[in-house]
C-alpha atoms as a PDB file:
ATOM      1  CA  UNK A   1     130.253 174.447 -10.806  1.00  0.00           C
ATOM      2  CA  UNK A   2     129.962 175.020 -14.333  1.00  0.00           C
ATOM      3  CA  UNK A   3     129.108 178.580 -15.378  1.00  0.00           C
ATOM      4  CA  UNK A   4     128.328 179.604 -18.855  1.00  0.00           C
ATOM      5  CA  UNK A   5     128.162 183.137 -19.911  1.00  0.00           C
ATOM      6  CA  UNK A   6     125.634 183.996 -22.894  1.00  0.00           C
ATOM      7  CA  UNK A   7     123.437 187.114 -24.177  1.00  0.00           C
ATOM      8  CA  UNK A   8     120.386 186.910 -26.001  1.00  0.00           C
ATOM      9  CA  UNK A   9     120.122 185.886 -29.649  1.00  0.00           C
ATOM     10  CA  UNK A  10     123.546 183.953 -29.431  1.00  0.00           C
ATOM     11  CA  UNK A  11     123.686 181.398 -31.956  1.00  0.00           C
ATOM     12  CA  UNK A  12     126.710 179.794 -30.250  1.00  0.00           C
ATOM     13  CA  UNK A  13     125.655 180.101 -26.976  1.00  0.00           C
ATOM     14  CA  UNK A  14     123.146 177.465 -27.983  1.00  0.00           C
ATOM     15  CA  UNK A  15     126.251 175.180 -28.909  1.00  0.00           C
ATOM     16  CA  UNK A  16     127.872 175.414 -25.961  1.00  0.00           C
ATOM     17  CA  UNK A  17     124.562 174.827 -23.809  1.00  0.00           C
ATOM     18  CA  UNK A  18     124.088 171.618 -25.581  1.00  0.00           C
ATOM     19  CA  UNK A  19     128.120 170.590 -24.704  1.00  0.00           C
ATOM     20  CA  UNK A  20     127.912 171.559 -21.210  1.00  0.00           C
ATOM     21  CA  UNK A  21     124.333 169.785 -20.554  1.00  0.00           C
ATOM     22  CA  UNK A  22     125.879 166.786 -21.570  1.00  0.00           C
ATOM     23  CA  UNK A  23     128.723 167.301 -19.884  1.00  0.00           C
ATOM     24  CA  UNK A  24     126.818 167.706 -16.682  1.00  0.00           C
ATOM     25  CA  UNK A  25     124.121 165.069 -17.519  1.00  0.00           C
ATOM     26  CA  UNK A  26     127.452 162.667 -17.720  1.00  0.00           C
ATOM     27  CA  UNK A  27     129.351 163.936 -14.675  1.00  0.00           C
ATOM     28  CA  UNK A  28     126.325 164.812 -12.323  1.00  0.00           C
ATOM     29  CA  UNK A  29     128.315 168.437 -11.736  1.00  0.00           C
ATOM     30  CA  UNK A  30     125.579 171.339 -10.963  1.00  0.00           C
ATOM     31  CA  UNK A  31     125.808 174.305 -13.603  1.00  0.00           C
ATOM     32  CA  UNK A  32     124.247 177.765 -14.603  1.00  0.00           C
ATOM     33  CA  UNK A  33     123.796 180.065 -17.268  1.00  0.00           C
ATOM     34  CA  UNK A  34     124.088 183.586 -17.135  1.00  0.00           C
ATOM     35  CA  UNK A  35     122.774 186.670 -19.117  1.00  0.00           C
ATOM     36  CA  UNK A  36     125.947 189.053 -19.390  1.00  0.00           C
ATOM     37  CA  UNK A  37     123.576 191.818 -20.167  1.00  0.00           C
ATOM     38  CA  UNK A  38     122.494 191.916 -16.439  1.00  0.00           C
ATOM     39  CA  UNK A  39     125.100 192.589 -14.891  1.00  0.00           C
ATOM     40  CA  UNK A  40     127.285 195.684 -16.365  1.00  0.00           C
ATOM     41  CA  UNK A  41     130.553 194.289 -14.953  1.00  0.00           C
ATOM     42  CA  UNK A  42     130.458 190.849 -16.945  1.00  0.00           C
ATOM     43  CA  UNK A  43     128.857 193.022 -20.263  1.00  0.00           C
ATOM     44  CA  UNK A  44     132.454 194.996 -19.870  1.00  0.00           C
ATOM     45  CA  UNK A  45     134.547 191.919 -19.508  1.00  0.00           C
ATOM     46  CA  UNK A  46     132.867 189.849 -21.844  1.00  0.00           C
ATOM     47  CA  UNK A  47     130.943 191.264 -24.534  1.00  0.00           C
ATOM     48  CA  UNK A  48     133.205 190.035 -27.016  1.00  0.00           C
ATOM     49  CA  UNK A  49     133.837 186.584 -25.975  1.00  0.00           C
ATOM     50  CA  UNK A  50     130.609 185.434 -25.364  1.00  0.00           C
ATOM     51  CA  UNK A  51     129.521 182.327 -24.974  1.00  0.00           C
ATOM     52  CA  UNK A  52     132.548 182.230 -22.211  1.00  0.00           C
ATOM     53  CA  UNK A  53     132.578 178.462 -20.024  1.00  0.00           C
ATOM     54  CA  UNK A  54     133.954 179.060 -16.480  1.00  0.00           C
ATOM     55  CA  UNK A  55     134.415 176.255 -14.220  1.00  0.00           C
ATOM     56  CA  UNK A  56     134.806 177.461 -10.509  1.00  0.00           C
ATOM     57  CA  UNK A  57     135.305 180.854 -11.484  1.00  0.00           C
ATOM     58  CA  UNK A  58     137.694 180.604 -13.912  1.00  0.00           C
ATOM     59  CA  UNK A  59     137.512 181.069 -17.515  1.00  0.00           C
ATOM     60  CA  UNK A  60     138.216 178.043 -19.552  1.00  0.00           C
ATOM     61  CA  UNK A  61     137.077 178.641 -23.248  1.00  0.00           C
ATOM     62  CA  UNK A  62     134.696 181.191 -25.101  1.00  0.00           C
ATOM     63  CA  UNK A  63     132.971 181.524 -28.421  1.00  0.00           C
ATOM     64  CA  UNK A  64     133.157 177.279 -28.357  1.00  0.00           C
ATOM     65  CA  UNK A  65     133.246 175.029 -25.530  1.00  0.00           C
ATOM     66  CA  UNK A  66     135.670 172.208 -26.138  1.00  0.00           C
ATOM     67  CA  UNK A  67     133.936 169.210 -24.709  1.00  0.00           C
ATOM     68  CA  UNK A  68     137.438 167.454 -23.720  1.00  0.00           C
ATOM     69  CA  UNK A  69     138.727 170.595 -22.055  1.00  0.00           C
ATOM     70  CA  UNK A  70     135.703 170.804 -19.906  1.00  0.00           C
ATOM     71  CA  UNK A  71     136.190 167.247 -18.737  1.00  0.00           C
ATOM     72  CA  UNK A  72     139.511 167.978 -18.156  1.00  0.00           C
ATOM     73  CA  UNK A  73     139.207 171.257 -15.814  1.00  0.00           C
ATOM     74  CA  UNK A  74     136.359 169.359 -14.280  1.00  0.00           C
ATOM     75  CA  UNK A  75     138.260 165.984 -13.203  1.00  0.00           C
ATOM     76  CA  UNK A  76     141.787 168.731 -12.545  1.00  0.00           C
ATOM     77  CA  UNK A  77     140.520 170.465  -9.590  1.00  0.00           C
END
């Protein structure tokens, strides 16, 4: 599962939605986006960072999603 981390009025938060749809589209692996100012935990942890690209959980990039990366932590687990 791909899980990307944004906040309203993030201009790159739009960039990395575009990666990881395509990503996805290509792959066929299921993903979600979520509003860190929702949840007070990931505000704290990632207010800075944002947009941050986890993939199972773990945090693989923020601020821009490298599109090889992605594949890469996809096809590594």
């Amino acid at each position: 599962m791909i899980t990307l981390l944004t906040r309203p009025g993030c201009h790159l938060c739009d960039d990395a939605r575009a990666v990881i749809e395509r990503v996805a589209a290509d792959t066929g692996e299921p993903w979600e986006e979520k509003d860190i100012t929702l949840d007070e935990g990931l505000l704290r942890e990632y207010h800075d960072h944002i947009p941050v690209t986890l993939v199972d959980g773990k945090q693989i990039d923020f601020w821009r999603v490298d599109e090889q990366r992605l594949r890469r932590a996809l096809a590594d687990r």
